[in-house]
C-alpha atoms as a PDB file:
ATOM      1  CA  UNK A   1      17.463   3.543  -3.197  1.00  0.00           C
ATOM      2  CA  UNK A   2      17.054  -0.117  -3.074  1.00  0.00           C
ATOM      3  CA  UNK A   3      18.763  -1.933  -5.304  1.00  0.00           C
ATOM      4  CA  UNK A   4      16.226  -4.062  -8.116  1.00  0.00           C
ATOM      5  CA  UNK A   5      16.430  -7.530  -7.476  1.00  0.00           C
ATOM      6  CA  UNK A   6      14.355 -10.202  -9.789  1.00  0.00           C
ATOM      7  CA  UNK A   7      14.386 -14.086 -11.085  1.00  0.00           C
ATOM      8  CA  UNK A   8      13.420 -16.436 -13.434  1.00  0.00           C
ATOM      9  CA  UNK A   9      12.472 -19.873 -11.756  1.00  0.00           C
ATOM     10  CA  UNK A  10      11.194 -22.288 -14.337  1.00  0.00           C
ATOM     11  CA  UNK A  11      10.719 -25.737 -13.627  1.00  0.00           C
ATOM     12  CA  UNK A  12      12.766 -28.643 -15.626  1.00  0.00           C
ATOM     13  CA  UNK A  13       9.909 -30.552 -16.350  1.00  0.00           C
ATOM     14  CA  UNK A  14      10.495 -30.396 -20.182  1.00  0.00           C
ATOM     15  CA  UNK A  15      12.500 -27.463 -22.739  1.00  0.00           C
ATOM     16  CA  UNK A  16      12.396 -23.627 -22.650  1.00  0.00           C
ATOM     17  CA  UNK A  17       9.565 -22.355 -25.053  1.00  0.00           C
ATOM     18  CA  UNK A  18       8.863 -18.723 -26.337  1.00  0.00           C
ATOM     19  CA  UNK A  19       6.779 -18.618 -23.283  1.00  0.00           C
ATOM     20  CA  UNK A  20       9.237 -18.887 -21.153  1.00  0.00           C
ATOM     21  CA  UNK A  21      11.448 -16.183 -22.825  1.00  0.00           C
ATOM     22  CA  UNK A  22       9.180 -13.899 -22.277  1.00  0.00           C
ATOM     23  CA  UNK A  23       9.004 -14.464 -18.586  1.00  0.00           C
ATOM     24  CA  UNK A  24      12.704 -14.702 -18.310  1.00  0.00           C
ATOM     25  CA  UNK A  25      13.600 -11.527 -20.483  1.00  0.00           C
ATOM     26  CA  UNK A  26      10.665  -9.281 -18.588  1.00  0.00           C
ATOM     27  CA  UNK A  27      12.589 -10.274 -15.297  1.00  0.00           C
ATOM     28  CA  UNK A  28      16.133  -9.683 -17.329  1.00  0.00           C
ATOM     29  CA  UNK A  29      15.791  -6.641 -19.166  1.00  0.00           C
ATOM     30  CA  UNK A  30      13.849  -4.957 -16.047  1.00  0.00           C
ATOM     31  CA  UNK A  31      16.967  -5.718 -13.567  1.00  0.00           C
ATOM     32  CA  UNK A  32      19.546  -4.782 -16.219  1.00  0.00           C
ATOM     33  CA  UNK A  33      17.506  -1.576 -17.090  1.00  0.00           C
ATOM     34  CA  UNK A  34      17.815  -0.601 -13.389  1.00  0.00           C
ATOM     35  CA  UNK A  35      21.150  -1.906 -12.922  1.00  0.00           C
ATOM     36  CA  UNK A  36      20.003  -4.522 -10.324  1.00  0.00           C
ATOM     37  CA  UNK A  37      20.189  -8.108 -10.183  1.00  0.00           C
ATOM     38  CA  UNK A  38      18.614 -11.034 -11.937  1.00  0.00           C
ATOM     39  CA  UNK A  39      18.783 -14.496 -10.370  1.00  0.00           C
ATOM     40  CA  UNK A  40      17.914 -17.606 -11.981  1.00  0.00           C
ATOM     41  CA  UNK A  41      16.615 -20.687  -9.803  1.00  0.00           C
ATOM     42  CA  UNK A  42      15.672 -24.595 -11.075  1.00  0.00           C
ATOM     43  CA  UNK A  43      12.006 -25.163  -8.780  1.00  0.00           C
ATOM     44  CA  UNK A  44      12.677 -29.097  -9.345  1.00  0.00           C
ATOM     45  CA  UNK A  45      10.576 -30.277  -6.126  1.00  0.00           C
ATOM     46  CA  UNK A  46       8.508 -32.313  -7.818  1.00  0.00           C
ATOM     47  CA  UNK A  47      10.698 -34.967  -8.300  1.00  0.00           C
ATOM     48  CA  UNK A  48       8.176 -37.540  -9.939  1.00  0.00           C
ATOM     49  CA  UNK A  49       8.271 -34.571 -13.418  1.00  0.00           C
ATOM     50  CA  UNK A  50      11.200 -32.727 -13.287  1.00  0.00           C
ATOM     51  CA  UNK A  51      14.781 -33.790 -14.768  1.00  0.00           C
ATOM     52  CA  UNK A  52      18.328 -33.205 -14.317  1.00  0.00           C
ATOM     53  CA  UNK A  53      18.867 -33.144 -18.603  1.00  0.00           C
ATOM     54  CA  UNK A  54      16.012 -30.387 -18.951  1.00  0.00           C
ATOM     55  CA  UNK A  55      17.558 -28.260 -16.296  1.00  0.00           C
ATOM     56  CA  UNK A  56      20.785 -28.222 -17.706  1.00  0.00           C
ATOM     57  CA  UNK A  57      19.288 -27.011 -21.080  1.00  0.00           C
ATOM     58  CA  UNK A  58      17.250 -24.535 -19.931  1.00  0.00           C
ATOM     59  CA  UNK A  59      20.927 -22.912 -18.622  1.00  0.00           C
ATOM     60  CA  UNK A  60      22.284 -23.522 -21.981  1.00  0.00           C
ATOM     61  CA  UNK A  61      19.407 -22.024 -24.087  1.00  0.00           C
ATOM     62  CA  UNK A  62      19.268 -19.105 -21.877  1.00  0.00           C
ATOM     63  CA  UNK A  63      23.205 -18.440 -22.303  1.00  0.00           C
ATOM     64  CA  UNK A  64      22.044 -18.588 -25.979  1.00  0.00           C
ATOM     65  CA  UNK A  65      19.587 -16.530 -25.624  1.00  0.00           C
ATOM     66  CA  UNK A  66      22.026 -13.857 -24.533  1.00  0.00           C
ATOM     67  CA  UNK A  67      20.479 -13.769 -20.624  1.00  0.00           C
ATOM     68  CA  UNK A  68      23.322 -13.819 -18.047  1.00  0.00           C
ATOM     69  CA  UNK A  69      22.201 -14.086 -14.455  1.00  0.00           C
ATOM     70  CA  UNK A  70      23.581 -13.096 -11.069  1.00  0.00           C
ATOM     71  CA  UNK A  71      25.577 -15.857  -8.371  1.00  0.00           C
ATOM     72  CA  UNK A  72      24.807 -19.017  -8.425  1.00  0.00           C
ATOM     73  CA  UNK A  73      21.682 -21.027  -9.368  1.00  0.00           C
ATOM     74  CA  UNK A  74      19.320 -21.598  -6.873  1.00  0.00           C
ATOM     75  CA  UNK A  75      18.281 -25.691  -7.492  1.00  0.00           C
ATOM     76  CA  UNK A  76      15.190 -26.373  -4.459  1.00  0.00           C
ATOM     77  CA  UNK A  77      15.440 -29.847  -4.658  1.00  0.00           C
ATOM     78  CA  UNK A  78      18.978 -28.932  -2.770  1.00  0.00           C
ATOM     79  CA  UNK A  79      17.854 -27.065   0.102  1.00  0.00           C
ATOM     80  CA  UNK A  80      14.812 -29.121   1.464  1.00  0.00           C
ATOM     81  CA  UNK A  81      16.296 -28.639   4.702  1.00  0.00           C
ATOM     82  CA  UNK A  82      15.559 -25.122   4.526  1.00  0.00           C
ATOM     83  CA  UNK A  83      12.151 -25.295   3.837  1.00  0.00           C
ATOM     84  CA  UNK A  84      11.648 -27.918   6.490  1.00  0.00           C
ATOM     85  CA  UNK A  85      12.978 -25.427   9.231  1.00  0.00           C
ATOM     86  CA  UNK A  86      10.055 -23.207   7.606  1.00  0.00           C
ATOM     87  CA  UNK A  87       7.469 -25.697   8.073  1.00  0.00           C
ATOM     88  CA  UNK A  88       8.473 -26.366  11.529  1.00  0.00           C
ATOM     89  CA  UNK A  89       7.877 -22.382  12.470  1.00  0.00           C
ATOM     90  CA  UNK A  90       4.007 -23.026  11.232  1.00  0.00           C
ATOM     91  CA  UNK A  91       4.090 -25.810  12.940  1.00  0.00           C
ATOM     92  CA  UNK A  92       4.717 -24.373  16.086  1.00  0.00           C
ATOM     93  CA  UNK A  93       2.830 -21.127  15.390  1.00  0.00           C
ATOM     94  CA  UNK A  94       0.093 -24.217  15.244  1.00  0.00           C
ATOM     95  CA  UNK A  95      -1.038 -23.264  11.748  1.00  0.00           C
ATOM     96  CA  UNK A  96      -0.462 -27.174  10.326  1.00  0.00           C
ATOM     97  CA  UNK A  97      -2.640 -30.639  10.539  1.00  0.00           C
ATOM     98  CA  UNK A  98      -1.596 -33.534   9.223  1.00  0.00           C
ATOM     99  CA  UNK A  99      -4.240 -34.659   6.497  1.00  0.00           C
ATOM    100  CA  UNK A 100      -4.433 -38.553   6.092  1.00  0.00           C
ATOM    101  CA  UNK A 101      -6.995 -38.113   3.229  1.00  0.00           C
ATOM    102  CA  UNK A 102      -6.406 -39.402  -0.378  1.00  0.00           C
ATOM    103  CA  UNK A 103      -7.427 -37.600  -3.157  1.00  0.00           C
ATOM    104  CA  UNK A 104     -10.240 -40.541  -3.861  1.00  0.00           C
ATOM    105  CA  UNK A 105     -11.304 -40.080  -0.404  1.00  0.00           C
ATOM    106  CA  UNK A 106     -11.189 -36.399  -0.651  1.00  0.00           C
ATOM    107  CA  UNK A 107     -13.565 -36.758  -3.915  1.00  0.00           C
ATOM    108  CA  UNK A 108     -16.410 -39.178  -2.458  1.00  0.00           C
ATOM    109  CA  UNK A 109     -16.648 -36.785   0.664  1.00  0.00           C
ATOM    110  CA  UNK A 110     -16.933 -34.104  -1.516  1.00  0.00           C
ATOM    111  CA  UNK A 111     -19.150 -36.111  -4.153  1.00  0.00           C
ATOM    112  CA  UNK A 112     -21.818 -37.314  -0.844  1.00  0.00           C
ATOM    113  CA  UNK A 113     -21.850 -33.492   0.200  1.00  0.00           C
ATOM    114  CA  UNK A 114     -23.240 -32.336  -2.768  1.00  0.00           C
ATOM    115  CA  UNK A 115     -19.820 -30.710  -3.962  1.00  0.00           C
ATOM    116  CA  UNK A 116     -17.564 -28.095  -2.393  1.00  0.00           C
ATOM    117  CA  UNK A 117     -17.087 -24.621  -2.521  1.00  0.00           C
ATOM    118  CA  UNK A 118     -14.493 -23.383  -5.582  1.00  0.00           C
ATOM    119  CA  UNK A 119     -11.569 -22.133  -5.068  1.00  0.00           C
ATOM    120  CA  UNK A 120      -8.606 -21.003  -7.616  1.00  0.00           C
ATOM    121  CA  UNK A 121      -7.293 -24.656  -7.587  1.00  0.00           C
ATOM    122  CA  UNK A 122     -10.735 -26.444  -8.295  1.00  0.00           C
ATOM    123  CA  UNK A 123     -12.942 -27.902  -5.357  1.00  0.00           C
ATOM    124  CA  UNK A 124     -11.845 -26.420  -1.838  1.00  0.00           C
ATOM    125  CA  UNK A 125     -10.793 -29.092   0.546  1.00  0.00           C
ATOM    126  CA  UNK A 126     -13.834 -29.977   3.155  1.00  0.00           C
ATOM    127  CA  UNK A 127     -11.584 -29.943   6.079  1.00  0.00           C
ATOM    128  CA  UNK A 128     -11.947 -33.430   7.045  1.00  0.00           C
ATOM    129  CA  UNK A 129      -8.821 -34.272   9.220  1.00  0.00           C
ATOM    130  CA  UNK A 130      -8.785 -30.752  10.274  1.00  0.00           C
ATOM    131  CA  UNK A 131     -11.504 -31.809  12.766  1.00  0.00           C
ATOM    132  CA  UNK A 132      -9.635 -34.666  14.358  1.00  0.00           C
ATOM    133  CA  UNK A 133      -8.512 -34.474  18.054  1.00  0.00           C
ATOM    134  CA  UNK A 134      -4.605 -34.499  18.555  1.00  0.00           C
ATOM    135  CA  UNK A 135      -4.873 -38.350  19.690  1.00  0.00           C
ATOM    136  CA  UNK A 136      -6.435 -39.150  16.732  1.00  0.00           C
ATOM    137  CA  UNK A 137      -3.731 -37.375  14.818  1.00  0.00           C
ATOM    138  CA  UNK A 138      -0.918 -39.004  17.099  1.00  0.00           C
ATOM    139  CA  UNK A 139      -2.677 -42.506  16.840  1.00  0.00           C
ATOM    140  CA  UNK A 140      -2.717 -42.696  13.098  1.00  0.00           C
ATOM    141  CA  UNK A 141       1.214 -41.230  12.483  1.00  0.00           C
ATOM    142  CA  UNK A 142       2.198 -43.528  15.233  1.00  0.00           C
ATOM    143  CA  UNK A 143       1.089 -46.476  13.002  1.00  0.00           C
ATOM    144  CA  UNK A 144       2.888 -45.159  10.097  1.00  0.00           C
ATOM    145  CA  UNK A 145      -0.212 -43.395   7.818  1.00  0.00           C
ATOM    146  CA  UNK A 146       0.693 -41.493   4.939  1.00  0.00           C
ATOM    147  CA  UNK A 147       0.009 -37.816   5.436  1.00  0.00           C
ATOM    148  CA  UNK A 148       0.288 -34.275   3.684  1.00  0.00           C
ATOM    149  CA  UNK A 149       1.061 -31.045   6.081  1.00  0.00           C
ATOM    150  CA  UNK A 150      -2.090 -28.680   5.326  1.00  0.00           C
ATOM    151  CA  UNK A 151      -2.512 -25.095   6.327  1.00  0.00           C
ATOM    152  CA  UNK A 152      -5.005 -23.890   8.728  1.00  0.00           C
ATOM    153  CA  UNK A 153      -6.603 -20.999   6.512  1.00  0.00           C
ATOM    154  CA  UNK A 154      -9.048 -19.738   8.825  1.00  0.00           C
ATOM    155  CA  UNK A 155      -6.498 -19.764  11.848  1.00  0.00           C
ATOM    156  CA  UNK A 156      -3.815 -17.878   9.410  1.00  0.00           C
ATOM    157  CA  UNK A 157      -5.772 -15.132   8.071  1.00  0.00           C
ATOM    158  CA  UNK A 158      -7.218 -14.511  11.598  1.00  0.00           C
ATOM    159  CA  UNK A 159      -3.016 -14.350  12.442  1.00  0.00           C
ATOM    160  CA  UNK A 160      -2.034 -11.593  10.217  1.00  0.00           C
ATOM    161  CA  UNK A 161      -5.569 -10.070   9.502  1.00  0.00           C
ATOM    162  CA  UNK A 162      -5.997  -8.322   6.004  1.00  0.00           C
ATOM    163  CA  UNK A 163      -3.515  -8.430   3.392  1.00  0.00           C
ATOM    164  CA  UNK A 164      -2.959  -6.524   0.098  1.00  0.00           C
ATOM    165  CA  UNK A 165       0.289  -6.349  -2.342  1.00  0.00           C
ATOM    166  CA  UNK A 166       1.780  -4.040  -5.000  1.00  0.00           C
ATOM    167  CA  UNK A 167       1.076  -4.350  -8.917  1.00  0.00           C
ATOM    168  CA  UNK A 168       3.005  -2.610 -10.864  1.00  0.00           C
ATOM    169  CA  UNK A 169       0.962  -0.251 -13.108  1.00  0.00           C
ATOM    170  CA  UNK A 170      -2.321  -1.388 -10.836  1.00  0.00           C
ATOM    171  CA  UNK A 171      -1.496  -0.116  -7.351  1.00  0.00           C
ATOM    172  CA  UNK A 172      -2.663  -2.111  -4.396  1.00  0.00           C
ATOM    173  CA  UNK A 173      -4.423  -4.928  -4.743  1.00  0.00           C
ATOM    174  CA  UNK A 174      -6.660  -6.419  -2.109  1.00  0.00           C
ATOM    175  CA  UNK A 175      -5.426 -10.259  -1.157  1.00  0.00           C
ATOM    176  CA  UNK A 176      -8.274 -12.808  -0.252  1.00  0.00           C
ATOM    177  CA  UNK A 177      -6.324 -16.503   0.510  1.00  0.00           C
ATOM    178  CA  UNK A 178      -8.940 -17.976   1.916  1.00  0.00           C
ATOM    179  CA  UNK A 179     -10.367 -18.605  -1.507  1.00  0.00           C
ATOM    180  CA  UNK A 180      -7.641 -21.497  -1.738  1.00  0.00           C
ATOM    181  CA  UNK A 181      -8.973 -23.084   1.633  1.00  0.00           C
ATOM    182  CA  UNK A 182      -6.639 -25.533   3.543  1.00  0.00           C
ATOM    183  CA  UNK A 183      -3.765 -26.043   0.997  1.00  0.00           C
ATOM    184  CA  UNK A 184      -1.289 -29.021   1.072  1.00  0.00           C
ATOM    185  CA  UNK A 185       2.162 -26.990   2.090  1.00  0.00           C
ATOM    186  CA  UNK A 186       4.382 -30.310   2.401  1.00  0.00           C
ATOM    187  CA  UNK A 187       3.541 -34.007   1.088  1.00  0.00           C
ATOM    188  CA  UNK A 188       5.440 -37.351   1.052  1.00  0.00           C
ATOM    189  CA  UNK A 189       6.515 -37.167  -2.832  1.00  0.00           C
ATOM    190  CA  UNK A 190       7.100 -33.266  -2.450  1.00  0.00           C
ATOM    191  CA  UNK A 191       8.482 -32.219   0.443  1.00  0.00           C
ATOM    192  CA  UNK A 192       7.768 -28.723   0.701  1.00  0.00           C
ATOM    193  CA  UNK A 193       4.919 -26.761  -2.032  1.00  0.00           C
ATOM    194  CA  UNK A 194       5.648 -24.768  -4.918  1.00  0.00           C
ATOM    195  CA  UNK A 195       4.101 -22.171  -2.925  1.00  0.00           C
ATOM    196  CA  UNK A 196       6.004 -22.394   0.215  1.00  0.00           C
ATOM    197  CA  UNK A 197       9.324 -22.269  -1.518  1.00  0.00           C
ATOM    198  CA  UNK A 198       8.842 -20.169  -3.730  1.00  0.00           C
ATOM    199  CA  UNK A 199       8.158 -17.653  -1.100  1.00  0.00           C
ATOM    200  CA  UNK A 200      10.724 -18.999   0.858  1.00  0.00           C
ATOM    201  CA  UNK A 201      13.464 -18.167  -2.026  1.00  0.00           C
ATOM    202  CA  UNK A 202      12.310 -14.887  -2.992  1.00  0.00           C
ATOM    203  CA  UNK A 203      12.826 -13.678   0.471  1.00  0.00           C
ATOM    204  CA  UNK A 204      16.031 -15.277   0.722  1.00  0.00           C
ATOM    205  CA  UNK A 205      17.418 -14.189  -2.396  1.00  0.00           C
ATOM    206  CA  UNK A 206      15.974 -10.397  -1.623  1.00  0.00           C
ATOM    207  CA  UNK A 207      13.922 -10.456  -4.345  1.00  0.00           C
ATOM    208  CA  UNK A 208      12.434  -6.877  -4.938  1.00  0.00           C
ATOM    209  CA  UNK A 209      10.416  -7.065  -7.448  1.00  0.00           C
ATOM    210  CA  UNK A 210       8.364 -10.489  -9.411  1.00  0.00           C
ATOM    211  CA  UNK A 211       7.990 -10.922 -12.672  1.00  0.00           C
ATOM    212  CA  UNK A 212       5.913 -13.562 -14.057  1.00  0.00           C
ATOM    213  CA  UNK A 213       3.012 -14.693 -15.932  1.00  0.00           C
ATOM    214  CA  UNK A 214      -0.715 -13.355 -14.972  1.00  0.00           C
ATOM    215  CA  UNK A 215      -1.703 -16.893 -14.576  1.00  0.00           C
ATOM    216  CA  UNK A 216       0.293 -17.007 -11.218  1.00  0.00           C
ATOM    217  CA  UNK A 217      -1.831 -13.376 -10.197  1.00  0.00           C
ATOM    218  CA  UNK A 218      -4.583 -15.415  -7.940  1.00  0.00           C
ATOM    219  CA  UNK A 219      -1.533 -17.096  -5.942  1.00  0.00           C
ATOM    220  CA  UNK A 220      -0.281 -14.140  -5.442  1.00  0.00           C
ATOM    221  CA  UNK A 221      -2.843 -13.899  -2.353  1.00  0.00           C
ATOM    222  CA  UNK A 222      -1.483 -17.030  -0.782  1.00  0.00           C
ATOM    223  CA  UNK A 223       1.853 -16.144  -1.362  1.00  0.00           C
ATOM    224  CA  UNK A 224       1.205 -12.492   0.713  1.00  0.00           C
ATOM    225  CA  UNK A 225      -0.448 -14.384   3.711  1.00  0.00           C
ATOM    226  CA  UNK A 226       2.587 -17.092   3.842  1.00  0.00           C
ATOM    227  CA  UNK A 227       5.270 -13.963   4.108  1.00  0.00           C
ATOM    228  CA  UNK A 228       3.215 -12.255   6.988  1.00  0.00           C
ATOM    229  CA  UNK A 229       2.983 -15.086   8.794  1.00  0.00           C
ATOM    230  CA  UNK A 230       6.811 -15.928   8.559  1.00  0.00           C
ATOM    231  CA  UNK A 231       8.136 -12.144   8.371  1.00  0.00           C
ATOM    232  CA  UNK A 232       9.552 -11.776   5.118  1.00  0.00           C
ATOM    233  CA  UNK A 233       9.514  -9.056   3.325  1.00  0.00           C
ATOM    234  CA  UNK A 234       7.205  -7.930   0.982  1.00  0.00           C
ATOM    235  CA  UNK A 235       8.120  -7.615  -2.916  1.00  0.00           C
ATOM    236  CA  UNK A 236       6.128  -5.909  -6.022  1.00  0.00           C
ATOM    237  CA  UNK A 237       4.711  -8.086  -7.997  1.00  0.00           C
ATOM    238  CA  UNK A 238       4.598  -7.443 -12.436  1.00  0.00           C
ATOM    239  CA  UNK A 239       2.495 -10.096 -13.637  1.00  0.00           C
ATOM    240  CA  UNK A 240       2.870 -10.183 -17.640  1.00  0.00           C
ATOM    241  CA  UNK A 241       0.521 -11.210 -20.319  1.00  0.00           C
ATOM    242  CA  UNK A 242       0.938 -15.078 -21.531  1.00  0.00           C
ATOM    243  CA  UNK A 243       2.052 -15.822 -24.749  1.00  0.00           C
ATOM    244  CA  UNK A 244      -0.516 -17.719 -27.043  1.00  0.00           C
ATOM    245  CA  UNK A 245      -0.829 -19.490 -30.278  1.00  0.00           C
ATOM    246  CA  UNK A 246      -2.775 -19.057 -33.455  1.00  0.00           C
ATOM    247  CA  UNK A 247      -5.782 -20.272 -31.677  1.00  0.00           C
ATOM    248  CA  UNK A 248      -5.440 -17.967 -28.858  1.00  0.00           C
ATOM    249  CA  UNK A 249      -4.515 -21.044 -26.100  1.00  0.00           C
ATOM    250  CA  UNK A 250      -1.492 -19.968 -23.863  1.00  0.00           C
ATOM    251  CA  UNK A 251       2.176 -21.738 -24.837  1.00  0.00           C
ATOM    252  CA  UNK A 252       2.721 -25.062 -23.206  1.00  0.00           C
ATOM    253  CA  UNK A 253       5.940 -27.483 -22.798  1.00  0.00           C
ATOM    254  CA  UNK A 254       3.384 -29.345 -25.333  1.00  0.00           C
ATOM    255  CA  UNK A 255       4.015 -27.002 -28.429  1.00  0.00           C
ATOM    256  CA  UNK A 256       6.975 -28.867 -29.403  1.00  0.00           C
ATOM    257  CA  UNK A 257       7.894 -26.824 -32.352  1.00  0.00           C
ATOM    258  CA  UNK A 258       8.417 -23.162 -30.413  1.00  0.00           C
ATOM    259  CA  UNK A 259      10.624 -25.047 -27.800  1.00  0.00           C
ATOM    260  CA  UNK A 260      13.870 -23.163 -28.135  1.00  0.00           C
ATOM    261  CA  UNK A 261      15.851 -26.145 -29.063  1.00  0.00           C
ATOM    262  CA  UNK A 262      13.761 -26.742 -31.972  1.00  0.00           C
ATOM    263  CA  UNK A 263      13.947 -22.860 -33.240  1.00  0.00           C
ATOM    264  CA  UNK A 264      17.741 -23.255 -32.621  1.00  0.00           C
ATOM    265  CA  UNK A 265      17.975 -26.671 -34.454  1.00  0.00           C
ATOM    266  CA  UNK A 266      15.821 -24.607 -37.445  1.00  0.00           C
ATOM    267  CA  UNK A 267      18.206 -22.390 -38.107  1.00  0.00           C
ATOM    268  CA  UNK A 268      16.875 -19.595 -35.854  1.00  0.00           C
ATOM    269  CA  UNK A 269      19.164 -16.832 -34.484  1.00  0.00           C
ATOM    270  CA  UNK A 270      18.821 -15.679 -30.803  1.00  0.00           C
ATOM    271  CA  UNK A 271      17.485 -12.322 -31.912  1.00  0.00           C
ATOM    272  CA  UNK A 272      14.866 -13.531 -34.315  1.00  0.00           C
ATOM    273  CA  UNK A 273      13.607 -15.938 -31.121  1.00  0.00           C
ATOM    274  CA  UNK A 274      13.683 -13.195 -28.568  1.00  0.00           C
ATOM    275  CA  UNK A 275      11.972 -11.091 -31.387  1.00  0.00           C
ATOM    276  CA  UNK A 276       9.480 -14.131 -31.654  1.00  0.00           C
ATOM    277  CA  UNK A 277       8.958 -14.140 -27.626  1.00  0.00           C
ATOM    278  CA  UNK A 278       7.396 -10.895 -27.788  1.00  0.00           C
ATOM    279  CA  UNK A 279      10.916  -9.019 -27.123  1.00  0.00           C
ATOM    280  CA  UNK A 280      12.721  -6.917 -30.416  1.00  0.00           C
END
């Protein structure tokens, strides 16, 4: 029997709230129930948000918190040379374009069109620089223009031809990631995409099963097609109901007061806050 395998991979971009505990003791408790593994990794690409002093308390609250994790910590913002080296096979597979297009740009084109089709991120890019002819495309990153690495969508899905993935408690679910339309996989301020390395890690790590919030269930599509087209292996997926407030609205690094440190600082012990996180 294959050994359970999960991970919490939070991103430092401000402190562990009762939403978060959640997510990290659904991934805990269902590895430690099964006597598997549970991994935790920093996702700190984004190096304009994320921060060194919020990473190193989200170990220390989660030590307080009584979860212990498996090996080391998995940091991305370490290991861009790995996901480069996975860029580079789509590249070659000739699934990438290089998109010179701002966002403004990307707006008026969309604006004079009469808007764009809607896809789980908002408006679906109108695949401007997709239509450019390889001189074109040499031309303008010979002369030093800015550029983001986008997915071919329609040339992927045609590659690996339908997709669907495991829920836990819901069977097989159909995938459809060509509702997300050309997406951005690598960019000058992030080197590789949340969704690129995340998939990246979870195959590396031999991650067996996924536990995290039902917000992340539409990426879940995206996520398939990138592991078919690179060969990784296929994990379930458990996404879990968010956490919300009084006034129903999901927890957010804004909601100052049910940050972890703050509970702690209040006097709270780690069994009243993992009691408070949905988790007795």
């Amino acid at each position: 029997m294959t050994m359970i395998v999960t991970r919490f991979a939070p991103s430092p971009t401000g402190f562990l709230h009762l939403g978060h505990v959640h997510s990290a003791l659904a991934g805990w408790k269902r590895a430690r129930q099964a006597g598997g593994r549970f991994l935790l990794r920093i996702e700190d690409i984004d190096g304009t948000r994320c921060r060194p002093e919020y990473a190193a308390a989200i170990e220390e609250d989660l030590r307080w918190l009584g979860i212990d994790w498996d090996g080391p910590v998995r940091v991305q913002s370490r290991h861009f040379a790995d996901y480069r080296l996975s860029l580079d096979r789509l590249a070659g597979m000739g699934l990438l374009y290089p998109c010179f297009c701002t966002r403004a740009e990307i707006a008026r084109e969309i604006a004079a069109s009469g808007g764009a089709p809607q896809g789980p991120d908002g408006p679906l890019y109108p695949g401007t620089c997709r239509r450019l002819s390889a001189a074109e495309r040499e031309a303008r990153m010979a002369r030093g223009d800015p550029f983001a690495l986008r997915l071919d969508m329609a040339a992927a899905v045609a590659r690996v031809g339908a997709l669907d993935f495991e829920e836990e408690g819901r069977g097989r679910l159909r995938c459809d990631p060509a509702r997300f339309g050309d997406v951005v996989l690598a960019r000058k301020e992030v080197p590789a995409s949340y969704h690129l390395c995340v998939t990246h890690d979870d195959a590396r790590d031999g991650v067996t099963v996924v536990t995290r919030g039902e917000d992340l269930l539409p990426a879940t599509d995206l996520h398939r097609l990138i592991q078919a087209l690179m060969g990784w292996p296929e994990p379930a997926y458990r996404h879990h109901a968010l956490l919300v407030d009084a006034e129903g609205r999901r927890l957010a690094k804004r909601d100052g007061a049910l940050a972890v440190r703050a509970l702690r600082e209040a006097g709270r012990s780690p069994a009243e806050v993992r009691a408070m996180a949905g988790w007795a």
